[in-house]
C-alpha atoms as a PDB file:
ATOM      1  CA  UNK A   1      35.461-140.902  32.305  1.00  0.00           C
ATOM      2  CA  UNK A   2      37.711-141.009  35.117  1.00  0.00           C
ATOM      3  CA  UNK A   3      38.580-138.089  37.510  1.00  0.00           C
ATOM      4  CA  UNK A   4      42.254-138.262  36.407  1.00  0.00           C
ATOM      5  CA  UNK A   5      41.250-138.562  32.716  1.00  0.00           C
ATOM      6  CA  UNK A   6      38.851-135.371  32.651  1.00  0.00           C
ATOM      7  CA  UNK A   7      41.830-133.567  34.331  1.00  0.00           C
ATOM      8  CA  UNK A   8      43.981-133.958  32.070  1.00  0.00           C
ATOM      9  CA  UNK A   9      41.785-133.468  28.984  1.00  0.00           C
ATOM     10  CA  UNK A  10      41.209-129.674  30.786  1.00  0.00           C
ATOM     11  CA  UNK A  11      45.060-129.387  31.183  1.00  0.00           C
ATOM     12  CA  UNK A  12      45.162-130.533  27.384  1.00  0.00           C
ATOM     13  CA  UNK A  13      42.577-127.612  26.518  1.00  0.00           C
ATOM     14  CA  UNK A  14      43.955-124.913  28.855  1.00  0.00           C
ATOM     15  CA  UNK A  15      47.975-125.472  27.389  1.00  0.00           C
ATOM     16  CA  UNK A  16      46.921-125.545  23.996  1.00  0.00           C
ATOM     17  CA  UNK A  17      44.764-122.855  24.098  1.00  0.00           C
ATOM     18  CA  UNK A  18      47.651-120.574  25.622  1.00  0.00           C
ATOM     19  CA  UNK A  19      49.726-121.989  22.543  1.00  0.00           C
ATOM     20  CA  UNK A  20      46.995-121.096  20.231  1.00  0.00           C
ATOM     21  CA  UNK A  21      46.947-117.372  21.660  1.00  0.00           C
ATOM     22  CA  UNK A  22      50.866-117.028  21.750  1.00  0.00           C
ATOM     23  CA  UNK A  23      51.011-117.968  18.235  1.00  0.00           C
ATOM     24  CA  UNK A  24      48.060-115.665  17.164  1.00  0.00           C
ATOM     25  CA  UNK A  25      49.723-112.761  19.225  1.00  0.00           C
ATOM     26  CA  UNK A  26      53.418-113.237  18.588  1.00  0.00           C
ATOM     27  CA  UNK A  27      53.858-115.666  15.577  1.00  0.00           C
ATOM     28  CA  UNK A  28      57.586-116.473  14.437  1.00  0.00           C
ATOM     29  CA  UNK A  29      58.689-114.773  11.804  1.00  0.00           C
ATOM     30  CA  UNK A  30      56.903-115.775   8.593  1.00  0.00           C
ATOM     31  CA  UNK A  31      54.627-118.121  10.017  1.00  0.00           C
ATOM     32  CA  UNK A  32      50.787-117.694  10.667  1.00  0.00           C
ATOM     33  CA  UNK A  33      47.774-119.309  12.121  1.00  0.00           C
ATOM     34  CA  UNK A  34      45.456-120.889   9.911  1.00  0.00           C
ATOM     35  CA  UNK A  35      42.539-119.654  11.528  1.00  0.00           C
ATOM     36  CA  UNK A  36      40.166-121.901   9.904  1.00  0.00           C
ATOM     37  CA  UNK A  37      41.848-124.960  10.890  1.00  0.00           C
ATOM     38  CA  UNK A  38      40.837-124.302  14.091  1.00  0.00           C
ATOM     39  CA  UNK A  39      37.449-123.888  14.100  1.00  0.00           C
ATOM     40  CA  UNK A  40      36.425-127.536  14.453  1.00  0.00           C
ATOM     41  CA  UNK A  41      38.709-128.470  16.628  1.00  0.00           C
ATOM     42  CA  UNK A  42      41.684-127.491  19.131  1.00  0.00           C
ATOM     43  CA  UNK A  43      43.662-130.423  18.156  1.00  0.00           C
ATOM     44  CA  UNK A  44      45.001-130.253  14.533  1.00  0.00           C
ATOM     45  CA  UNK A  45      46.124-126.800  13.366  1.00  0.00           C
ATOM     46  CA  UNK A  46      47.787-125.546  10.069  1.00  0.00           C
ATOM     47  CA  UNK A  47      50.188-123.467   9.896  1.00  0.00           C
ATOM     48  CA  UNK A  48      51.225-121.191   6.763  1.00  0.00           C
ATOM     49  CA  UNK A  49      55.061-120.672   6.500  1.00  0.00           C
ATOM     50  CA  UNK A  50      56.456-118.351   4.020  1.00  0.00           C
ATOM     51  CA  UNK A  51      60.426-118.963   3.662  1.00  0.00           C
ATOM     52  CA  UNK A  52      62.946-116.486   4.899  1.00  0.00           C
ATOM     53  CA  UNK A  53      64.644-113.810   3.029  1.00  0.00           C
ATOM     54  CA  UNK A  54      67.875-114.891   1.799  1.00  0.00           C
ATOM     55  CA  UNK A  55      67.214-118.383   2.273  1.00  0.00           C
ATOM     56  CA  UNK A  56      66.954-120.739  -1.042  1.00  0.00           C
ATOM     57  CA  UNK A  57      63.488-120.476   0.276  1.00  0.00           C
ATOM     58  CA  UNK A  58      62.245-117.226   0.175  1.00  0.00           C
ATOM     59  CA  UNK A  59      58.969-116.261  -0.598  1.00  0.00           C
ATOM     60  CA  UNK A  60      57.829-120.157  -0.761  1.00  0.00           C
ATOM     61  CA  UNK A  61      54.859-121.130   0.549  1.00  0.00           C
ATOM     62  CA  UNK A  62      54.410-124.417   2.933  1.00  0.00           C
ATOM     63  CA  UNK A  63      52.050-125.525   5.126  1.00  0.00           C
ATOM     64  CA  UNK A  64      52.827-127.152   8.440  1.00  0.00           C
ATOM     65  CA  UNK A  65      50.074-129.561  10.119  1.00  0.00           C
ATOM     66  CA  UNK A  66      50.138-129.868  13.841  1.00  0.00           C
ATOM     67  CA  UNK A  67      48.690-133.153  15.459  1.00  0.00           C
ATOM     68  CA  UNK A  68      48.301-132.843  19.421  1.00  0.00           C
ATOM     69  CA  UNK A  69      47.387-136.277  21.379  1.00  0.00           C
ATOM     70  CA  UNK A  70      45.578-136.300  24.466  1.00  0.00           C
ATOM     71  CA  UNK A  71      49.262-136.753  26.384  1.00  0.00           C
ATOM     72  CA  UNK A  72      50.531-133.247  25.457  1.00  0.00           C
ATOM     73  CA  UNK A  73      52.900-131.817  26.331  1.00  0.00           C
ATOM     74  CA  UNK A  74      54.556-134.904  27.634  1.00  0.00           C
ATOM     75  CA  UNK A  75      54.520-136.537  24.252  1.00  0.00           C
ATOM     76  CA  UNK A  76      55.419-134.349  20.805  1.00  0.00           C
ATOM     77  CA  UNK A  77      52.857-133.154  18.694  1.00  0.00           C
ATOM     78  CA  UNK A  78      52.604-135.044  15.285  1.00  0.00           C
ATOM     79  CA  UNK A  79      54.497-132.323  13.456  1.00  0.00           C
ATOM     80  CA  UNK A  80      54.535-132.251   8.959  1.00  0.00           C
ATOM     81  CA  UNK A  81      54.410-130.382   5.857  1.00  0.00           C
ATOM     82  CA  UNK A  82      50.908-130.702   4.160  1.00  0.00           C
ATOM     83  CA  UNK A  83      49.570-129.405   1.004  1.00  0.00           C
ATOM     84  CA  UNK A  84      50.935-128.854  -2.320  1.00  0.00           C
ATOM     85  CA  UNK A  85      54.362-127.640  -1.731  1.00  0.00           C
ATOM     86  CA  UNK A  86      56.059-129.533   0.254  1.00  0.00           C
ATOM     87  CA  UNK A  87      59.833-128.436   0.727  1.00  0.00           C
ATOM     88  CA  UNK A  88      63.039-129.929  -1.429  1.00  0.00           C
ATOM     89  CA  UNK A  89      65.023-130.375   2.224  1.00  0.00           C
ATOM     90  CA  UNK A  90      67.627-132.935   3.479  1.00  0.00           C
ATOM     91  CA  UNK A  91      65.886-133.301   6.146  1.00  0.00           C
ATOM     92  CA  UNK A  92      61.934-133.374   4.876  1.00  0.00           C
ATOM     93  CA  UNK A  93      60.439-136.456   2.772  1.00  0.00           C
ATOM     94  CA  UNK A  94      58.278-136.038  -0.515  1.00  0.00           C
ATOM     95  CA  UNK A  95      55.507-137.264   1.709  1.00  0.00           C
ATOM     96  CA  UNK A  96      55.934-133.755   4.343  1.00  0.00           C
ATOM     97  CA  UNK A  97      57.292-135.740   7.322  1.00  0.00           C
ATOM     98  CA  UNK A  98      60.460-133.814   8.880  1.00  0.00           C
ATOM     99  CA  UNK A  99      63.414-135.651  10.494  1.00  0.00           C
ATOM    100  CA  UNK A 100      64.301-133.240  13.377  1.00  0.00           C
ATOM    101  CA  UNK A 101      65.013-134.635  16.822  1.00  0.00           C
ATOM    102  CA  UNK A 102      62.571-132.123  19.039  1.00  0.00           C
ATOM    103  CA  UNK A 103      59.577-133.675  17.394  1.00  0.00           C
ATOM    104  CA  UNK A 104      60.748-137.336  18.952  1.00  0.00           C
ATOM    105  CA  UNK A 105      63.437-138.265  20.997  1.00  0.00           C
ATOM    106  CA  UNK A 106      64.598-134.849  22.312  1.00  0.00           C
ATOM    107  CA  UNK A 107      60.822-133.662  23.225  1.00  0.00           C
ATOM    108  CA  UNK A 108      60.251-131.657  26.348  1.00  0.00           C
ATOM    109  CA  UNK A 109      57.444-130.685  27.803  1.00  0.00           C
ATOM    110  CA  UNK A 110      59.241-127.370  27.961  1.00  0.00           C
ATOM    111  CA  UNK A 111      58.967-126.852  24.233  1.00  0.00           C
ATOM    112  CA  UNK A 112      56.218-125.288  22.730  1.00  0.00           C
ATOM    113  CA  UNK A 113      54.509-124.546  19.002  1.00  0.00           C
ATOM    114  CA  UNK A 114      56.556-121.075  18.686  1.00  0.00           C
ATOM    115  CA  UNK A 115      60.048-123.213  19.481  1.00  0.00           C
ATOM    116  CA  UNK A 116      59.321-126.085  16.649  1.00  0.00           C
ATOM    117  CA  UNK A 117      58.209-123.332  14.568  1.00  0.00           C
ATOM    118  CA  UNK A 118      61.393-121.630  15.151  1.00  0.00           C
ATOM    119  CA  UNK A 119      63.422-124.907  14.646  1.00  0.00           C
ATOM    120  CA  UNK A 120      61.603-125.696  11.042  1.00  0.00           C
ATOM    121  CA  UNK A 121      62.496-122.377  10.268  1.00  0.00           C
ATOM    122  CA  UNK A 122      66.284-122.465  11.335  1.00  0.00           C
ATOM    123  CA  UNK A 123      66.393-125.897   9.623  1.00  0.00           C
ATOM    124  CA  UNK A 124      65.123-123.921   6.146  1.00  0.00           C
ATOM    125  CA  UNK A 125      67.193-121.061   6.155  1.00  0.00           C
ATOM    126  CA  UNK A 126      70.541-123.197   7.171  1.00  0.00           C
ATOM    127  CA  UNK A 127      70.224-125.268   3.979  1.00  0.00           C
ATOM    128  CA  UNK A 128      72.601-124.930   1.318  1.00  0.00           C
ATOM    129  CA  UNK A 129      71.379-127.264  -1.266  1.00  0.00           C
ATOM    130  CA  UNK A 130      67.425-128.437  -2.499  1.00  0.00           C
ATOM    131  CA  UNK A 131      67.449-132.221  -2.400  1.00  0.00           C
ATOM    132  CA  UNK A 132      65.912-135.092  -0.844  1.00  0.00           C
ATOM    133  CA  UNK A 133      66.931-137.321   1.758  1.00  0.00           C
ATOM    134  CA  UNK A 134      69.014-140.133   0.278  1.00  0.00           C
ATOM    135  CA  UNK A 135      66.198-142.489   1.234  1.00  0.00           C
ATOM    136  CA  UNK A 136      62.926-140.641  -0.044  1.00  0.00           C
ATOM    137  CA  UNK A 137      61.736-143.123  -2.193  1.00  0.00           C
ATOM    138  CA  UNK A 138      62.108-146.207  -0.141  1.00  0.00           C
ATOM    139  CA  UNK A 139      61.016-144.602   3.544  1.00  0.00           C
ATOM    140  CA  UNK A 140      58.114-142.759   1.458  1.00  0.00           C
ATOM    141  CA  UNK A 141      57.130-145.828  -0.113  1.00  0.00           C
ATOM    142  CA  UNK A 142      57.670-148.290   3.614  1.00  0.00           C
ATOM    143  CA  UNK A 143      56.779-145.742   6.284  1.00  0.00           C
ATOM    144  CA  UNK A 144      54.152-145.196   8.482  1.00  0.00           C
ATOM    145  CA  UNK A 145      51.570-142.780   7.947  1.00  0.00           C
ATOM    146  CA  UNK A 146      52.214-140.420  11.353  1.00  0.00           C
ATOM    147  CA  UNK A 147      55.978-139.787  11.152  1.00  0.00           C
ATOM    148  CA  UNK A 148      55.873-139.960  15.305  1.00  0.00           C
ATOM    149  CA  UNK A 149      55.696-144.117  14.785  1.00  0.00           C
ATOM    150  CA  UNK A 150      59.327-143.392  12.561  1.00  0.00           C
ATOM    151  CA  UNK A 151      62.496-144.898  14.348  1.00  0.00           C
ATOM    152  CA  UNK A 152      63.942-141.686  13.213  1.00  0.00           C
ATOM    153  CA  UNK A 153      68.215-142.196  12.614  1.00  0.00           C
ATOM    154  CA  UNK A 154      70.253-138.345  13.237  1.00  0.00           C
ATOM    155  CA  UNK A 155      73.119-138.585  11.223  1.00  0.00           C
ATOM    156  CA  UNK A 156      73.518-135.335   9.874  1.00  0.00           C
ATOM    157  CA  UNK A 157      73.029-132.167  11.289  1.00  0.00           C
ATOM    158  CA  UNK A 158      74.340-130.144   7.728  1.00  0.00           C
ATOM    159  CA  UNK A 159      72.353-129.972   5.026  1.00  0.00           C
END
């Protein structure tokens, strides 16, 4: 392993285990670590989402799965709904994976857990109907299985 490569896989550890702690600490509202998801490895967390109050989602239940490479925070964590409910969005497949720009194309390094957290959760509550995206079926049925590899098209920012 090179010099560079070991520094970065420290840099890696340190960032996301001051992510971990901020979301432990100060969770968004609603949202909790999934504190056994953890214990293997620092990586791939699950996160437990309860909808917002006075949202067509409240008191749902969702799980969110987190996927961190070995290049963040420059690249986007692998970001989708898991488990059995996944949510009836415009904007989220059958299959959990979530058309939102900050998990692709408008990434920053200056983004965190707690701010795509927030933005699932503003995404939620601003919905005024349950349904699909027009093109569940086909995109569930064609796509790849780590959303991140999705030529994603924003064409709607209503729901």
């Amino acid at each position: 392993m090179s010099l560079l490569s070991e520094w970065l896989e420290i840099m890696l550890s340190k960032r996301l285990q001051k992510e971990l702690l901020a979301l432990q600490n100060d969770p968004p509202p609603g949202m909790t670590l999934n504190e056994k998801s953890v214990q293997n490895t620092i990586t791939q967390w699950i996160v437990d989402m309860e909808g917002a109050s006075g949202t067509l989602y409240e008191g749902e239940k969702f799980q969110l799965l987190f996927k961190f490479s070995s290049r963040y925070p420059f690249d986007s964590p692998q970001v989708m709904f898991t488990g059995d409910n996944i949510p009836v969005h415009p904007h989220v497949y059958s299959n959990g994976h979530i058309c939102l720009s900050i998990l692709t194309e408008d990434w920053s390094p200056a983004l965190s857990v707690q701010s795509v957290c927030l933005s699932i959760i503003s995404m939620l509550s601003s919905c005024k109907e349950k349904r699909r995206p027009p093109d569940n079926s086909f995109y569930v049925r064609t796509c790849n299985k780590n959303p991140k590899k999705t030529k994603w098209w924003y064409h709607d920012d209503t729901c």
